[in-house]
PDB file of N, CA and C in Angstrom:
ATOM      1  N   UNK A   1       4.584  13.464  -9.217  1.00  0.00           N
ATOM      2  CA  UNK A   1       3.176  13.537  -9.530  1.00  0.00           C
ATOM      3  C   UNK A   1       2.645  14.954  -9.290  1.00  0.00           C
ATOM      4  N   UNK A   2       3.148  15.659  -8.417  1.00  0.00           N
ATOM      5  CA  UNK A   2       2.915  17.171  -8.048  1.00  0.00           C
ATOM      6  C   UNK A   2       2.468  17.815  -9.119  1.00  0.00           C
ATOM      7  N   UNK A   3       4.275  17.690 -10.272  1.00  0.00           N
ATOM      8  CA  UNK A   3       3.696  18.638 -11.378  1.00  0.00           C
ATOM      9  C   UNK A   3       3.189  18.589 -12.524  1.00  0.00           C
ATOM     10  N   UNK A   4       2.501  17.016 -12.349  1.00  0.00           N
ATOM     11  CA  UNK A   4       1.332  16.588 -13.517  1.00  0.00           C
ATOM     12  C   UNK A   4       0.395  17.325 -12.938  1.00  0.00           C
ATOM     13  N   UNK A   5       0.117  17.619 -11.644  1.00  0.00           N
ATOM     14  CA  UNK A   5      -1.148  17.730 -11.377  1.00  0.00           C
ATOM     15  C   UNK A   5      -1.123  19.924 -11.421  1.00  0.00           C
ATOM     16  N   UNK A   6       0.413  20.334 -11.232  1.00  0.00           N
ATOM     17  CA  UNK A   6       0.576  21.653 -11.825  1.00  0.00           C
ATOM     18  C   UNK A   6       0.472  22.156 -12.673  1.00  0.00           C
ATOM     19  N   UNK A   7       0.847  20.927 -14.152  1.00  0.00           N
ATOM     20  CA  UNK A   7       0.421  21.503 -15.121  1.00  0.00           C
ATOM     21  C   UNK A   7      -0.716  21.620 -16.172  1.00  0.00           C
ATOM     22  N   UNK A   8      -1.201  20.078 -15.315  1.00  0.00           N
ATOM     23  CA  UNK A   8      -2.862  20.402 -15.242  1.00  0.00           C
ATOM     24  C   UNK A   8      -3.411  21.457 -15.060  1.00  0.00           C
ATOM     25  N   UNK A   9      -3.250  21.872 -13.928  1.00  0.00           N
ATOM     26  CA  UNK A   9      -3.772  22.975 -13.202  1.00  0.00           C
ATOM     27  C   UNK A   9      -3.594  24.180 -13.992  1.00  0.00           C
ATOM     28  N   UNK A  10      -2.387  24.635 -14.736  1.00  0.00           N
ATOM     29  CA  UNK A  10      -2.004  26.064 -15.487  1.00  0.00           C
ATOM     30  C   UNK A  10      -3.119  25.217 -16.937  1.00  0.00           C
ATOM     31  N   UNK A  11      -3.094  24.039 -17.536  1.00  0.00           N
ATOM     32  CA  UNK A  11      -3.633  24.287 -18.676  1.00  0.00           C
ATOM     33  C   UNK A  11      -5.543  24.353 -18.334  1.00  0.00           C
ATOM     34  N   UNK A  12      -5.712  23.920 -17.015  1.00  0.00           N
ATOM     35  CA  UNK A  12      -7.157  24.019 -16.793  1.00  0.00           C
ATOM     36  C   UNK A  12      -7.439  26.061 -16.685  1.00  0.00           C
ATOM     37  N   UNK A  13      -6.811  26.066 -16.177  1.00  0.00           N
ATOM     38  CA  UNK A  13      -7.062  27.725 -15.938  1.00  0.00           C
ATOM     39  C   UNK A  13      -7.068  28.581 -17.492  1.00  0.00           C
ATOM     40  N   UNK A  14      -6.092  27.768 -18.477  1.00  0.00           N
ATOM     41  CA  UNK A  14      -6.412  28.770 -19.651  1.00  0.00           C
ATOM     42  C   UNK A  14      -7.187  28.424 -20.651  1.00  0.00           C
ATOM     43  N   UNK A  15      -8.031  27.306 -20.224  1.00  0.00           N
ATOM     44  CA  UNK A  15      -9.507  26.800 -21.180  1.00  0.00           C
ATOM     45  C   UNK A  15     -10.383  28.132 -21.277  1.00  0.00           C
ATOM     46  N   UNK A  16     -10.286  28.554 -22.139  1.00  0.00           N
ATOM     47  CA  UNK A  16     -11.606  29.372 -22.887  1.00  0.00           C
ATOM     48  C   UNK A  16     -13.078  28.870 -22.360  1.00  0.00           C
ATOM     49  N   UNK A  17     -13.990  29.867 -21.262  1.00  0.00           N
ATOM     50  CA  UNK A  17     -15.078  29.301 -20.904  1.00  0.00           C
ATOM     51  C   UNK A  17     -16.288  29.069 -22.705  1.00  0.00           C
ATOM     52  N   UNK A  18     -16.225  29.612 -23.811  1.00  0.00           N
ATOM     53  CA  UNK A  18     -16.875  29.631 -24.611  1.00  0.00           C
ATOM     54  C   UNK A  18     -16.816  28.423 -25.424  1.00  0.00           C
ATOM     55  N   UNK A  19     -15.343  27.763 -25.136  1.00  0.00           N
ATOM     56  CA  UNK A  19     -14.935  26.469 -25.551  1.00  0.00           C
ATOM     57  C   UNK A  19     -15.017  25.626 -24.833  1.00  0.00           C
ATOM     58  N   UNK A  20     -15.049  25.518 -23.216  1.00  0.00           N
ATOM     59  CA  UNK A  20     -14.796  24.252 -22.685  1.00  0.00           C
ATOM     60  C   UNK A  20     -15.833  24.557 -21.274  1.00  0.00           C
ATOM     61  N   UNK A  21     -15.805  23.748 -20.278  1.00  0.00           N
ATOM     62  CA  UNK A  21     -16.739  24.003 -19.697  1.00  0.00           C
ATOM     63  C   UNK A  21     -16.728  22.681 -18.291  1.00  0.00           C
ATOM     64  N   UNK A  22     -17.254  22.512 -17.338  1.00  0.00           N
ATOM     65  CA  UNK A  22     -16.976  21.597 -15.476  1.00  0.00           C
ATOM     66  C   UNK A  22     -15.689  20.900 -15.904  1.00  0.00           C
ATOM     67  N   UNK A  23     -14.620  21.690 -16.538  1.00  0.00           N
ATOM     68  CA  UNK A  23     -13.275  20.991 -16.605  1.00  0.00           C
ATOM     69  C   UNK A  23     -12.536  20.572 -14.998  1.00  0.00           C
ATOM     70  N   UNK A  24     -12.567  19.467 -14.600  1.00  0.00           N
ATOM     71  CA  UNK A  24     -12.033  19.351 -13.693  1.00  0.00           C
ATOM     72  C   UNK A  24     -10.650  17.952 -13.426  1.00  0.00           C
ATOM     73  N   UNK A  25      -9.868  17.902 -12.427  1.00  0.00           N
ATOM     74  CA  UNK A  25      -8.575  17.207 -12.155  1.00  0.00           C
ATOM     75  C   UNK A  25      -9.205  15.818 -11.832  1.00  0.00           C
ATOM     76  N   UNK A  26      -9.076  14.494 -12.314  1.00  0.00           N
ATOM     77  CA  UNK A  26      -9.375  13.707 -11.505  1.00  0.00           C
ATOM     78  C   UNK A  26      -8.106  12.478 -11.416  1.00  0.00           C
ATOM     79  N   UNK A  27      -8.153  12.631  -9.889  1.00  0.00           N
ATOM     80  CA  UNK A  27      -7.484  10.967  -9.728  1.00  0.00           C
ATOM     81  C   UNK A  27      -7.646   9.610 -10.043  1.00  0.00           C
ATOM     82  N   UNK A  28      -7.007   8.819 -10.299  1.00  0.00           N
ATOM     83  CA  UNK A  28      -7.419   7.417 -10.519  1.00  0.00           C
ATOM     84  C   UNK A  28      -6.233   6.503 -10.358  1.00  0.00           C
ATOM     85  N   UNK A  29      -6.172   5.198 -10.039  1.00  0.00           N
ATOM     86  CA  UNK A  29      -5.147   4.635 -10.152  1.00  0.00           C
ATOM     87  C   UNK A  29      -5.099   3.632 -11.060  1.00  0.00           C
ATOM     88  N   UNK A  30      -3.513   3.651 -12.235  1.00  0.00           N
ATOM     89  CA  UNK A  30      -3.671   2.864 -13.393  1.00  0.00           C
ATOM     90  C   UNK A  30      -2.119   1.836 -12.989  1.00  0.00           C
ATOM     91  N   UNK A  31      -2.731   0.527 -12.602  1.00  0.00           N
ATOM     92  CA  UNK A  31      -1.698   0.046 -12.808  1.00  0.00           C
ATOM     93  C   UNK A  31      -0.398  -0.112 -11.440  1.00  0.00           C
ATOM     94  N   UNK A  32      -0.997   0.377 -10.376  1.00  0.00           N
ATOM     95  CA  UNK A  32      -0.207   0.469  -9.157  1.00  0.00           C
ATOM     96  C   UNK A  32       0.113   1.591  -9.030  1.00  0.00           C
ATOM     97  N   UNK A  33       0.052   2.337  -9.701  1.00  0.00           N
ATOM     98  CA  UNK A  33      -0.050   3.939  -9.623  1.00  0.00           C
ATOM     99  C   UNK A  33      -0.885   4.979  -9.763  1.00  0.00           C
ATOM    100  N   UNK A  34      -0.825   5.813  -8.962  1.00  0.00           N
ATOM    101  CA  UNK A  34      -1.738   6.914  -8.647  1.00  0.00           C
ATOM    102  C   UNK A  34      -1.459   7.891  -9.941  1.00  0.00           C
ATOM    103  N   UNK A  35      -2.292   7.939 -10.766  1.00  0.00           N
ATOM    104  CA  UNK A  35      -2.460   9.187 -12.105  1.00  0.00           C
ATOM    105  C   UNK A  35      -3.452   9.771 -11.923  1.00  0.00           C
ATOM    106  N   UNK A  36      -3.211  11.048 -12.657  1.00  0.00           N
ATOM    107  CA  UNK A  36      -4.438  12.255 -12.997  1.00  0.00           C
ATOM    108  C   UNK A  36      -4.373  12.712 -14.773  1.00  0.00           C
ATOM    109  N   UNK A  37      -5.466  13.113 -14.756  1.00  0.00           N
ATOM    110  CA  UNK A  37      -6.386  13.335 -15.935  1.00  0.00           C
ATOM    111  C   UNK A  37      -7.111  14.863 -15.574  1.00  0.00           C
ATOM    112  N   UNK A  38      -7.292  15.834 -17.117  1.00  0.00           N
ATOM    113  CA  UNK A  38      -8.300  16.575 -17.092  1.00  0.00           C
ATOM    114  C   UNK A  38      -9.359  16.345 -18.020  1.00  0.00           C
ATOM    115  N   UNK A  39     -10.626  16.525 -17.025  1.00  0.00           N
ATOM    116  CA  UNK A  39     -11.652  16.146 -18.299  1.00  0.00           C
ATOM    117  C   UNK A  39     -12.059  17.332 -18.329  1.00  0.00           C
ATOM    118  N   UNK A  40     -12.935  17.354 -19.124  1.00  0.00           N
ATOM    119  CA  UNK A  40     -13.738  18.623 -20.051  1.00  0.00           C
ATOM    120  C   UNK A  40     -14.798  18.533 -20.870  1.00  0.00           C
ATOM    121  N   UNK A  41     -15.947  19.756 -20.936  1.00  0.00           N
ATOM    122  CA  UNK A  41     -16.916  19.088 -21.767  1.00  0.00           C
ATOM    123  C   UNK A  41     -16.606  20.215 -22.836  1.00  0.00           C
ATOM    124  N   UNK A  42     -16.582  19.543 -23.785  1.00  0.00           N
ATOM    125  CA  UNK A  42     -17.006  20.458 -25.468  1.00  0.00           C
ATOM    126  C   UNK A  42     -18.176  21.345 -25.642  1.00  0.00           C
ATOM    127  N   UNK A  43     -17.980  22.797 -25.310  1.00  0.00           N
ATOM    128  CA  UNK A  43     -19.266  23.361 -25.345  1.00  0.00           C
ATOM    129  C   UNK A  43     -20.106  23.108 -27.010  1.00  0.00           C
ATOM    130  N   UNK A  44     -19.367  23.139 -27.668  1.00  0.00           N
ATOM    131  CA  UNK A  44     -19.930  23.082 -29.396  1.00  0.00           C
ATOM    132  C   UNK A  44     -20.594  21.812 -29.670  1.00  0.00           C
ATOM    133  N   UNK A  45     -19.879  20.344 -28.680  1.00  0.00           N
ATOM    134  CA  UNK A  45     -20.397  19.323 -29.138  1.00  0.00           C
ATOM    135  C   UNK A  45     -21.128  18.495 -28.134  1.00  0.00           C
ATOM    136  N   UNK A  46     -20.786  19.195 -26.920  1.00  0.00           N
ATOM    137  CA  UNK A  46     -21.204  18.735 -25.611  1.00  0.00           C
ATOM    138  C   UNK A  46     -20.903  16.942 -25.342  1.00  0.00           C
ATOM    139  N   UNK A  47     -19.600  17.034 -25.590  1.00  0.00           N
ATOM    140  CA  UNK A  47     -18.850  15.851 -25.709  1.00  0.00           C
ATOM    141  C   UNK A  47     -17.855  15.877 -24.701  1.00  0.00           C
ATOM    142  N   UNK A  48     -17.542  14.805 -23.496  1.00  0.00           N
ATOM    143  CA  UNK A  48     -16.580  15.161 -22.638  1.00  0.00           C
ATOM    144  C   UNK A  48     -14.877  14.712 -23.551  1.00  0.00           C
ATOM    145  N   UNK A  49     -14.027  15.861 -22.815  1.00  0.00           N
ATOM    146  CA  UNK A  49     -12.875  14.863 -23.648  1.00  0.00           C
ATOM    147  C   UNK A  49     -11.415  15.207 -22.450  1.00  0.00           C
ATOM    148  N   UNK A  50     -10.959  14.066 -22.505  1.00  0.00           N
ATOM    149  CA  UNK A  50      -9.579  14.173 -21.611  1.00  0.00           C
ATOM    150  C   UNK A  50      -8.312  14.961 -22.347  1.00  0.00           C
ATOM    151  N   UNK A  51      -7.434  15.526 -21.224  1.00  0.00           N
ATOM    152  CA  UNK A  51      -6.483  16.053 -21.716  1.00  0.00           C
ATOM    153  C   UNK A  51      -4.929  15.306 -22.221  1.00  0.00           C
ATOM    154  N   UNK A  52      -4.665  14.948 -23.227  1.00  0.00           N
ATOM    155  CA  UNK A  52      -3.502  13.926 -23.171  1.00  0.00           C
ATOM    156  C   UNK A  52      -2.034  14.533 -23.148  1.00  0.00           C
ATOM    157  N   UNK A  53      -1.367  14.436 -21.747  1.00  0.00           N
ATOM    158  CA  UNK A  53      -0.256  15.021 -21.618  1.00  0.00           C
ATOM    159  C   UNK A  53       0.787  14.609 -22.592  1.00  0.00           C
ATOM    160  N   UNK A  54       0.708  13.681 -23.176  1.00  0.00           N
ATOM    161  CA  UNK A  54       1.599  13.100 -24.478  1.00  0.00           C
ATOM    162  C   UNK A  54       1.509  13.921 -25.609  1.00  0.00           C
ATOM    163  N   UNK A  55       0.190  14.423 -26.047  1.00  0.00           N
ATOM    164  CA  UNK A  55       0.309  15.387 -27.250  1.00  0.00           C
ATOM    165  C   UNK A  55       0.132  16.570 -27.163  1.00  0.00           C
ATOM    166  N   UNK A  56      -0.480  16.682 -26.315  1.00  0.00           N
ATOM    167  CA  UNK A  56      -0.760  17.984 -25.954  1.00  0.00           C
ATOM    168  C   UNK A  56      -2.714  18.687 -26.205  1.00  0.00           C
ATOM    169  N   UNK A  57      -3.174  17.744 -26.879  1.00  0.00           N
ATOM    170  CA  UNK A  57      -4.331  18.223 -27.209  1.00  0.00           C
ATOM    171  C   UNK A  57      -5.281  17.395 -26.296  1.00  0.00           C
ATOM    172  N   UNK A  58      -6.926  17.792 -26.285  1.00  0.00           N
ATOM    173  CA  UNK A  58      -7.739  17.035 -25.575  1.00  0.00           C
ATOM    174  C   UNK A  58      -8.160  15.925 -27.171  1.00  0.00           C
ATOM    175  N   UNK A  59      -9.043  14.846 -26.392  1.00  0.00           N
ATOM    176  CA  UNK A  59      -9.767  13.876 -26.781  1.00  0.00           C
ATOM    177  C   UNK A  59     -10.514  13.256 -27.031  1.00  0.00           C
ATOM    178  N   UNK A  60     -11.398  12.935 -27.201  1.00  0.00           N
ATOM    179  CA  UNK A  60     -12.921  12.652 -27.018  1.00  0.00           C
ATOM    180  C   UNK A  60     -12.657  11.513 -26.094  1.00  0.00           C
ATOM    181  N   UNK A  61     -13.434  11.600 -24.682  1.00  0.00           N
ATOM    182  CA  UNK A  61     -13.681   9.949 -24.351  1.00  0.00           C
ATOM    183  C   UNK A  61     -14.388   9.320 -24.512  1.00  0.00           C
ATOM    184  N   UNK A  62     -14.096   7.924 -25.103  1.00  0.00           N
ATOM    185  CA  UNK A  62     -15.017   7.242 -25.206  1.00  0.00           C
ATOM    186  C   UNK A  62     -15.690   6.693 -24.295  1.00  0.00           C
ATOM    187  N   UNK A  63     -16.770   6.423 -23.794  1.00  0.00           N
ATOM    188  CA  UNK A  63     -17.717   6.165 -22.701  1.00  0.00           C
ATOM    189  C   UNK A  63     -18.516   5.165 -22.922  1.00  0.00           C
ATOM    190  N   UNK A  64     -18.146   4.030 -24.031  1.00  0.00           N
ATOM    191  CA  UNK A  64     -18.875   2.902 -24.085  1.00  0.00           C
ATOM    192  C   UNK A  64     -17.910   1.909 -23.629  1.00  0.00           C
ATOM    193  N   UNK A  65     -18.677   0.694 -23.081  1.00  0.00           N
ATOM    194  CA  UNK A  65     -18.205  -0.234 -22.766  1.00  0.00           C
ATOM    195  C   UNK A  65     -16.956  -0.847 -23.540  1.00  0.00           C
TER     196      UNK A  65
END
């Protein structure tokens, strides 16, 4: 889990402040396990979106019920 949360950490540091913006690490547990996530807000759309270590790109989250 260390270096999910390392390479979080290297892709949070090379967010463009003009593009992204209170990007921060958060914990949560899914499932009996302890995971992390980066969120981020969209400066252009002011939309938060997570980082998906599977593709590589961020996401929009959805925030409705």
């Amino acid at each position: 889990m260390e270096s999910v949360v390392k390479q979080l950490q290297q892709i949070m540091k090379s967010l463009a402040p003009e593009e992204w913006r209170d990007a921060r690490i958060y914990r949560f547990n899914d499932e009996y396990k302890m995971d992390y996530t980066l969120l981020a807000t969209k400066v252009s759309s002011g939309q938060m979106h997570f980082y998906d270590l599977e593709t590589g790109d961020f996401t929009p989250l959805n925030l409705s019920g």
